[in-house]
N, C-alpha and C. Protein backbone atom coordinates (compact mmCIF):
# COMPACT_ATOMS: atom_id res chain seq x y z
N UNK A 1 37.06 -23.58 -0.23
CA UNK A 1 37.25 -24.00 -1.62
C UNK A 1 37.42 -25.51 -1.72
N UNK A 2 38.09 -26.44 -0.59
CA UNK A 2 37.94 -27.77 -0.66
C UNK A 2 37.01 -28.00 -0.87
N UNK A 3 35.52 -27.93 -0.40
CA UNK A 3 33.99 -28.29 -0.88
C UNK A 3 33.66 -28.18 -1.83
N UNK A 4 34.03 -26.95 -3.03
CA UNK A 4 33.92 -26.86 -3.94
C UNK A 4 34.49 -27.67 -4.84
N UNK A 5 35.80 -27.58 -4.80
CA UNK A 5 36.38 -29.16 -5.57
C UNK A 5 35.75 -30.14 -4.82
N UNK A 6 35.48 -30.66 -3.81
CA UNK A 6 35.07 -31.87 -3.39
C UNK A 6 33.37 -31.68 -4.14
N UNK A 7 32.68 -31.16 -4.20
CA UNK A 7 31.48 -31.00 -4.74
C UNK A 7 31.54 -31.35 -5.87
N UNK A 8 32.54 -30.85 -6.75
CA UNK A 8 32.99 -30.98 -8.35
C UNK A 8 32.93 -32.28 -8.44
N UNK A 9 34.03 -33.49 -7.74
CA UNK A 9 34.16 -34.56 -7.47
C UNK A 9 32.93 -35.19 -7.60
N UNK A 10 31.97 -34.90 -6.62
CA UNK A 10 30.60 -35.37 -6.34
C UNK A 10 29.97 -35.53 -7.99
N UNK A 11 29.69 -34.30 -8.43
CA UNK A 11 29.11 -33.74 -9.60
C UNK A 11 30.00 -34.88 -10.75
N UNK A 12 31.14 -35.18 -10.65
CA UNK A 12 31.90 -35.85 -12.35
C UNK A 12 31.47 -37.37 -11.99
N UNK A 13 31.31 -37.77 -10.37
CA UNK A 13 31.05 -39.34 -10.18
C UNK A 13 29.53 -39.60 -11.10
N UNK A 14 29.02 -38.26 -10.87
CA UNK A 14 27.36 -38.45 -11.10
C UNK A 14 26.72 -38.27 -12.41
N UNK A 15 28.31 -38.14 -13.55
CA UNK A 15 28.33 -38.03 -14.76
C UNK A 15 27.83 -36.20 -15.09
N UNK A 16 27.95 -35.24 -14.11
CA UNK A 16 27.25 -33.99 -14.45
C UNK A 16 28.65 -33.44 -14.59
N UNK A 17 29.41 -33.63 -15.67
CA UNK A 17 30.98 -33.04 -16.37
C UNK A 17 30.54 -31.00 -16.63
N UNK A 18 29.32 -30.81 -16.82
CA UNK A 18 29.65 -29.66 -16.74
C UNK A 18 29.40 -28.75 -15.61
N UNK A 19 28.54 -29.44 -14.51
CA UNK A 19 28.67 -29.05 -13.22
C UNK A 19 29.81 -28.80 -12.18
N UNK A 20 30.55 -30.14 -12.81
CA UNK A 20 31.68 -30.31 -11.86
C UNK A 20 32.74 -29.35 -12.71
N UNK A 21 32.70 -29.13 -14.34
CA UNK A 21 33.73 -28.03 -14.41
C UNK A 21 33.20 -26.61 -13.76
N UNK A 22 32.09 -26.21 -13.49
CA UNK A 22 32.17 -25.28 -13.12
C UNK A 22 32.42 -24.69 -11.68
N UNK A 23 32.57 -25.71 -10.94
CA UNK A 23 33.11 -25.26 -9.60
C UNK A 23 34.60 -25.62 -9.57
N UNK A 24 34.99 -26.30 -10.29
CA UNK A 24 36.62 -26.04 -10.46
C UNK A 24 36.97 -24.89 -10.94
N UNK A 25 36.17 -24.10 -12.19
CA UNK A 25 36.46 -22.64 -12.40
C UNK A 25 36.45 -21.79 -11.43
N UNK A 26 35.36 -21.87 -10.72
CA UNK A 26 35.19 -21.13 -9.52
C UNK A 26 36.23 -21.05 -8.66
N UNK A 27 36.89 -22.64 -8.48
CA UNK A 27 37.80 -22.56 -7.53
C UNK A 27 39.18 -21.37 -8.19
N UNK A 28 39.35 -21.93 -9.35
CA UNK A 28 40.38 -21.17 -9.87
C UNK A 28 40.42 -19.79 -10.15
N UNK A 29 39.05 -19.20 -10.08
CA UNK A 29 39.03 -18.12 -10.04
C UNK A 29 39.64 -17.06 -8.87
N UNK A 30 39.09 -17.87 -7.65
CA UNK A 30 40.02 -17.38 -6.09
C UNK A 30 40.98 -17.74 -6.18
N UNK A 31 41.55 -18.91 -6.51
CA UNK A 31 42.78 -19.45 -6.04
C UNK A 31 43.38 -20.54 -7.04
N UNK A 32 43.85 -19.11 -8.27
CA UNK A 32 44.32 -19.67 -9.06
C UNK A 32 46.04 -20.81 -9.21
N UNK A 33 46.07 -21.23 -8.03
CA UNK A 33 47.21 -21.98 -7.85
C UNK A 33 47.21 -23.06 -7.08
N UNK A 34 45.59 -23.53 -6.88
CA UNK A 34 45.48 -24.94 -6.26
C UNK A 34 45.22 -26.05 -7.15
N UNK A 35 46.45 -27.21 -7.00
CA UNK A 35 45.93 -27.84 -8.09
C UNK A 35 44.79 -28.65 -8.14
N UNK A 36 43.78 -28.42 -7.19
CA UNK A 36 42.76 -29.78 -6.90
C UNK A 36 42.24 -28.97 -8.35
N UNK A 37 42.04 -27.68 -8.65
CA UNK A 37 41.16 -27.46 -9.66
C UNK A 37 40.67 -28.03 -11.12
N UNK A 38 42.54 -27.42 -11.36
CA UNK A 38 42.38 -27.89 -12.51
C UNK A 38 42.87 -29.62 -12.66
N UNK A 39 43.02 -30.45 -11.48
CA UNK A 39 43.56 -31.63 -11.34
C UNK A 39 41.69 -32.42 -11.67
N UNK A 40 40.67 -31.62 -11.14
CA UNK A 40 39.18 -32.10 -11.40
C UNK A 40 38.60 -31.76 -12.91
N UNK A 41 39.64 -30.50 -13.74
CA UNK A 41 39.02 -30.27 -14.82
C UNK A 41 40.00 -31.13 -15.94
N UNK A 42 41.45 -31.48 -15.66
CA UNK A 42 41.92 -33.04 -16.36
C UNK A 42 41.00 -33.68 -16.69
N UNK A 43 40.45 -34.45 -15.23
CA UNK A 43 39.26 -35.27 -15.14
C UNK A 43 38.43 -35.19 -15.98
N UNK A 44 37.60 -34.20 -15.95
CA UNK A 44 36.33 -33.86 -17.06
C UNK A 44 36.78 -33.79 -18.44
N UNK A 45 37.97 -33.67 -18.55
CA UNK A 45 38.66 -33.47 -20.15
C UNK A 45 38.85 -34.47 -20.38
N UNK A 46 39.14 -35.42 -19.73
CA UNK A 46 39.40 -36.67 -19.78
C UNK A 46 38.34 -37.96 -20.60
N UNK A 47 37.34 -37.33 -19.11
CA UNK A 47 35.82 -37.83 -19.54
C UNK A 47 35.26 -37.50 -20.54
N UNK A 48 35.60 -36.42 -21.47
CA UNK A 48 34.94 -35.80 -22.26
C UNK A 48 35.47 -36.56 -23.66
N UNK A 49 36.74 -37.23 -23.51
CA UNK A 49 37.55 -37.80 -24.40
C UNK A 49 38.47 -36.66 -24.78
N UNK A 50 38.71 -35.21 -24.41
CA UNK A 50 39.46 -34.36 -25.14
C UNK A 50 41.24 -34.89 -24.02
N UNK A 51 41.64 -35.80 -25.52
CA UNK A 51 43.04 -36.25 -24.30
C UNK A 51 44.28 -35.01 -24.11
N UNK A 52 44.20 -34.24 -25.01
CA UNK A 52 45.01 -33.11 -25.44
C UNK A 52 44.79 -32.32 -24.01
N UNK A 53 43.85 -31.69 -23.90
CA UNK A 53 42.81 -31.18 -22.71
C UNK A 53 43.18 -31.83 -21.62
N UNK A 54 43.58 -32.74 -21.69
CA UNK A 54 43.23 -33.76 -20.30
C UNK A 54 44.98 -33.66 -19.93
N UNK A 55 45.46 -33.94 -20.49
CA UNK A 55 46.48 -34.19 -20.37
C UNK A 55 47.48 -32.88 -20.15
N UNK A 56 47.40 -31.89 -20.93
CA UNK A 56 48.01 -30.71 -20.52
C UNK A 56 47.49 -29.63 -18.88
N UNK A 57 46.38 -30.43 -18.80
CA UNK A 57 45.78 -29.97 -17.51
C UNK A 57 46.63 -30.82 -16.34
N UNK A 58 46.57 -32.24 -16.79
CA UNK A 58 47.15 -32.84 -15.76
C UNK A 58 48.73 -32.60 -15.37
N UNK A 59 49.66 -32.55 -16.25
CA UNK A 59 51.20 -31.80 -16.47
C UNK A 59 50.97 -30.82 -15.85
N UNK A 60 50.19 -29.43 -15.81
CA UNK A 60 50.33 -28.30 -14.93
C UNK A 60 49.90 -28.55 -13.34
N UNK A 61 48.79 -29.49 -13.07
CA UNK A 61 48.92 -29.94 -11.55
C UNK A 61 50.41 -30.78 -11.39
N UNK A 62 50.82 -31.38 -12.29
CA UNK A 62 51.98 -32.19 -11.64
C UNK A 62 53.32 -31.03 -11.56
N UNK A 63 53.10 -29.91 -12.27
CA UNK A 63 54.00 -29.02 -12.26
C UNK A 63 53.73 -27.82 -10.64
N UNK A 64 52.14 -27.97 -9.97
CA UNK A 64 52.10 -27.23 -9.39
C UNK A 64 52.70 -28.51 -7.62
N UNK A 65 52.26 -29.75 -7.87
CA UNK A 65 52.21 -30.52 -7.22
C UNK A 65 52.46 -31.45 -7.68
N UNK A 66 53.70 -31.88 -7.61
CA UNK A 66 54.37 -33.09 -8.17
C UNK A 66 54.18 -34.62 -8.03
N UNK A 67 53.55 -34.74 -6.55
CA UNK A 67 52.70 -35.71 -5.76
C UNK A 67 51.85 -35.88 -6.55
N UNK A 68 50.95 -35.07 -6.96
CA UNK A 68 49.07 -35.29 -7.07
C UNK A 68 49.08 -36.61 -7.78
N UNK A 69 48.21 -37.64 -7.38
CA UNK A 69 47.91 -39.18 -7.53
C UNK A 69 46.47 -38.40 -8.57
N UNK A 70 45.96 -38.12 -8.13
CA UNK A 70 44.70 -37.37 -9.50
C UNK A 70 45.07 -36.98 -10.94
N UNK A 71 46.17 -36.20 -10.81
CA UNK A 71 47.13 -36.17 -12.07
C UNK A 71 47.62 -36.93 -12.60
N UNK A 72 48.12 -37.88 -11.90
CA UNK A 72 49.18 -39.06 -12.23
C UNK A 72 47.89 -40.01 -13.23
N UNK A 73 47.24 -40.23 -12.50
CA UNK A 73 45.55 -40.83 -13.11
C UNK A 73 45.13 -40.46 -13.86
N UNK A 74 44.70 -39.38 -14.20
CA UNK A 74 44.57 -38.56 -15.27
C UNK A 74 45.67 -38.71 -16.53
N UNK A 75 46.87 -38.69 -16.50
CA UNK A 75 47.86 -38.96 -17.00
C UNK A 75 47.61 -40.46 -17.59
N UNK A 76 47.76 -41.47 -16.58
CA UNK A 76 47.73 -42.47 -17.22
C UNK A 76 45.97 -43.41 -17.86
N UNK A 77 45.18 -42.19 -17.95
CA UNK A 77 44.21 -42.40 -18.10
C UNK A 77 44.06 -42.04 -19.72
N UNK A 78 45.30 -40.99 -19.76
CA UNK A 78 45.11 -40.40 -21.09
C UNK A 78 45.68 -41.51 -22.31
N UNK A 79 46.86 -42.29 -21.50
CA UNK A 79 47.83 -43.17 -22.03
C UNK A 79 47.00 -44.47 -22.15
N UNK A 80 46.11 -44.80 -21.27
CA UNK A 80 44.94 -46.03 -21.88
C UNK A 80 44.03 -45.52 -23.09
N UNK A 81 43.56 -44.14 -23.39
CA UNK A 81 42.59 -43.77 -23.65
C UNK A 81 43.41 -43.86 -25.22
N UNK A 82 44.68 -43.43 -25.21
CA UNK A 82 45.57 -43.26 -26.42
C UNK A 82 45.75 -45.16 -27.16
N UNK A 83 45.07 -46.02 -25.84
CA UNK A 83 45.51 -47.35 -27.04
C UNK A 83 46.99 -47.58 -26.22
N UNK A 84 47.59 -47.18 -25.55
CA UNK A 84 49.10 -46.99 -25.10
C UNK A 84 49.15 -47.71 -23.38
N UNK A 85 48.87 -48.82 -23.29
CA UNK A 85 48.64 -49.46 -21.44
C UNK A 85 50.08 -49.80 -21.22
N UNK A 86 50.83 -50.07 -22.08
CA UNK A 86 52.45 -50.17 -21.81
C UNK A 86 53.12 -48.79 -21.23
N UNK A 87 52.30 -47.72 -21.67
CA UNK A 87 52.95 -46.16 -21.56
C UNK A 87 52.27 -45.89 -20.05
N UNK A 88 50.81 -46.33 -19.81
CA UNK A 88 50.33 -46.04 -18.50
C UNK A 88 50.99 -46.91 -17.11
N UNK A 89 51.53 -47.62 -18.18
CA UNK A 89 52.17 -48.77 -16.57
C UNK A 89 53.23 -48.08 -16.50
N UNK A 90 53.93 -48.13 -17.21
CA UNK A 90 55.51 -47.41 -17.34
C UNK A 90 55.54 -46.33 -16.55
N UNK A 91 54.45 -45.54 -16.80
CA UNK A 91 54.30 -44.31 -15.88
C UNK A 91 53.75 -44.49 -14.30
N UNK A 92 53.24 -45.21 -14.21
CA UNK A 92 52.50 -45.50 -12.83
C UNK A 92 53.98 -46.74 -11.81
N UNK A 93 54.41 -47.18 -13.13
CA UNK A 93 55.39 -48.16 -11.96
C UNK A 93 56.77 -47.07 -11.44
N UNK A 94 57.32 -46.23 -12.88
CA UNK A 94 57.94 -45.03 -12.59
C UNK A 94 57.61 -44.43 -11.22
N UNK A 95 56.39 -44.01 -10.99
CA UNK A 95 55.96 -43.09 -10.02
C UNK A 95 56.33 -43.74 -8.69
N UNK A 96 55.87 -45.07 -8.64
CA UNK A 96 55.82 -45.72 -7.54
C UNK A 96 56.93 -46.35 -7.23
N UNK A 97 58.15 -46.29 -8.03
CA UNK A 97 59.89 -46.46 -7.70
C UNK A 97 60.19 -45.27 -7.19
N UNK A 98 59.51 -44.25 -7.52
CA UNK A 98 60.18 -42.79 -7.21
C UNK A 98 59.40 -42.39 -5.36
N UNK A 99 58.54 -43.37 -5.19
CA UNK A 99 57.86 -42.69 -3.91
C UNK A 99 58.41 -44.00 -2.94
N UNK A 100 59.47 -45.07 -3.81
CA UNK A 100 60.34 -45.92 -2.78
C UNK A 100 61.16 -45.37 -2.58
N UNK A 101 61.89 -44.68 -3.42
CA UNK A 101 63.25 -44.04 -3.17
C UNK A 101 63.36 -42.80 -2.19
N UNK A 102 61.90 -42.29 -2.05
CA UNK A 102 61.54 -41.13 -0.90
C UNK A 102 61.30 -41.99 0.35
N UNK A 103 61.18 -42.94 0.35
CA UNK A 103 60.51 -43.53 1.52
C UNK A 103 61.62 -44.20 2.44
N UNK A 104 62.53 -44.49 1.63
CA UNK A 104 64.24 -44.92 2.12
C UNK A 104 64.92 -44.08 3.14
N UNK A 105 65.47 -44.67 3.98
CA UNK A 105 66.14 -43.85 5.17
C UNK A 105 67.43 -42.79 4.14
N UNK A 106 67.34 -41.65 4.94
CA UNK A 106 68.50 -40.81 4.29
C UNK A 106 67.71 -40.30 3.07
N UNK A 107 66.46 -40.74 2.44
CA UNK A 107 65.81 -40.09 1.22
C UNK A 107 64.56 -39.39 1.93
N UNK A 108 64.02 -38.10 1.36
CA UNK A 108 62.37 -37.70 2.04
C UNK A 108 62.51 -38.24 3.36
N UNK A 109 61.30 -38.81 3.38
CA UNK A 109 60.57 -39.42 4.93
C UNK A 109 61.72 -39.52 6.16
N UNK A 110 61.88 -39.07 7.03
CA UNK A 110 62.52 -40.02 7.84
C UNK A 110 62.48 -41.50 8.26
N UNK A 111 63.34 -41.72 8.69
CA UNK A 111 63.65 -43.72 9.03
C UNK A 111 62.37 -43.99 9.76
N UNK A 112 61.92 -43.20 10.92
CA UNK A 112 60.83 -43.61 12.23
C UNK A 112 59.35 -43.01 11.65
N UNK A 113 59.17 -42.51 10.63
CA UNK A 113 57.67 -42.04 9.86
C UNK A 113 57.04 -43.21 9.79
């Protein structure tokens, strides 16, 4: 199923948005709990301009995977797309205080990672 989202990927670079949603369906059809899926159909919602779409897709990958940098993108893709670049930084500098504070000895990572 990675190929398939990675194919999807292939398919949204190449502007084919309804190619690439359909192997994210696919994916979700087996394995309805990976977020690459619907983290590639954000994307296309995104692209499509539907920010509503885009954005509630991206919240459920960040709910399945709190990490996902695709979501986070998606997210702050929705917040440029809204006219709002103060709301996309805010969110992207947020993220990236929160993956210092994991990276700190005694936080996440160990000291020697």
């Amino acid at each position: 199923h990675d190929a398939r989202v990675e194919l999807g990927r292939i398919y949204l670079q190449g502007y084919f948005d309804t190619l690439s949603a359909e192997e994210a369906r696919k994916v979700l059809e087996d394995e309805p709990d990976n977020p690459e899926a619907p983290a590639l159909l954000a994307a296309v919602a995104l692209r499509r301009n539907n920010l509503a779409e885009a954005h509630e897709l991206a919240q459920k990958v960040r709910s399945l995977d709190p990490g996902n940098v695709r979501a986070l993108a998606t997210l702050a893709g929705v917040e440029i797309a809204n006219r709002d670049v103060n709301a996309a930084l805010q969110l992207l500098a947020s993220e990236i205080e929160a993956a210092g504070q994991q990276d700190r000895p005694g936080r996440g990572a160990p000291a020697n990672c």
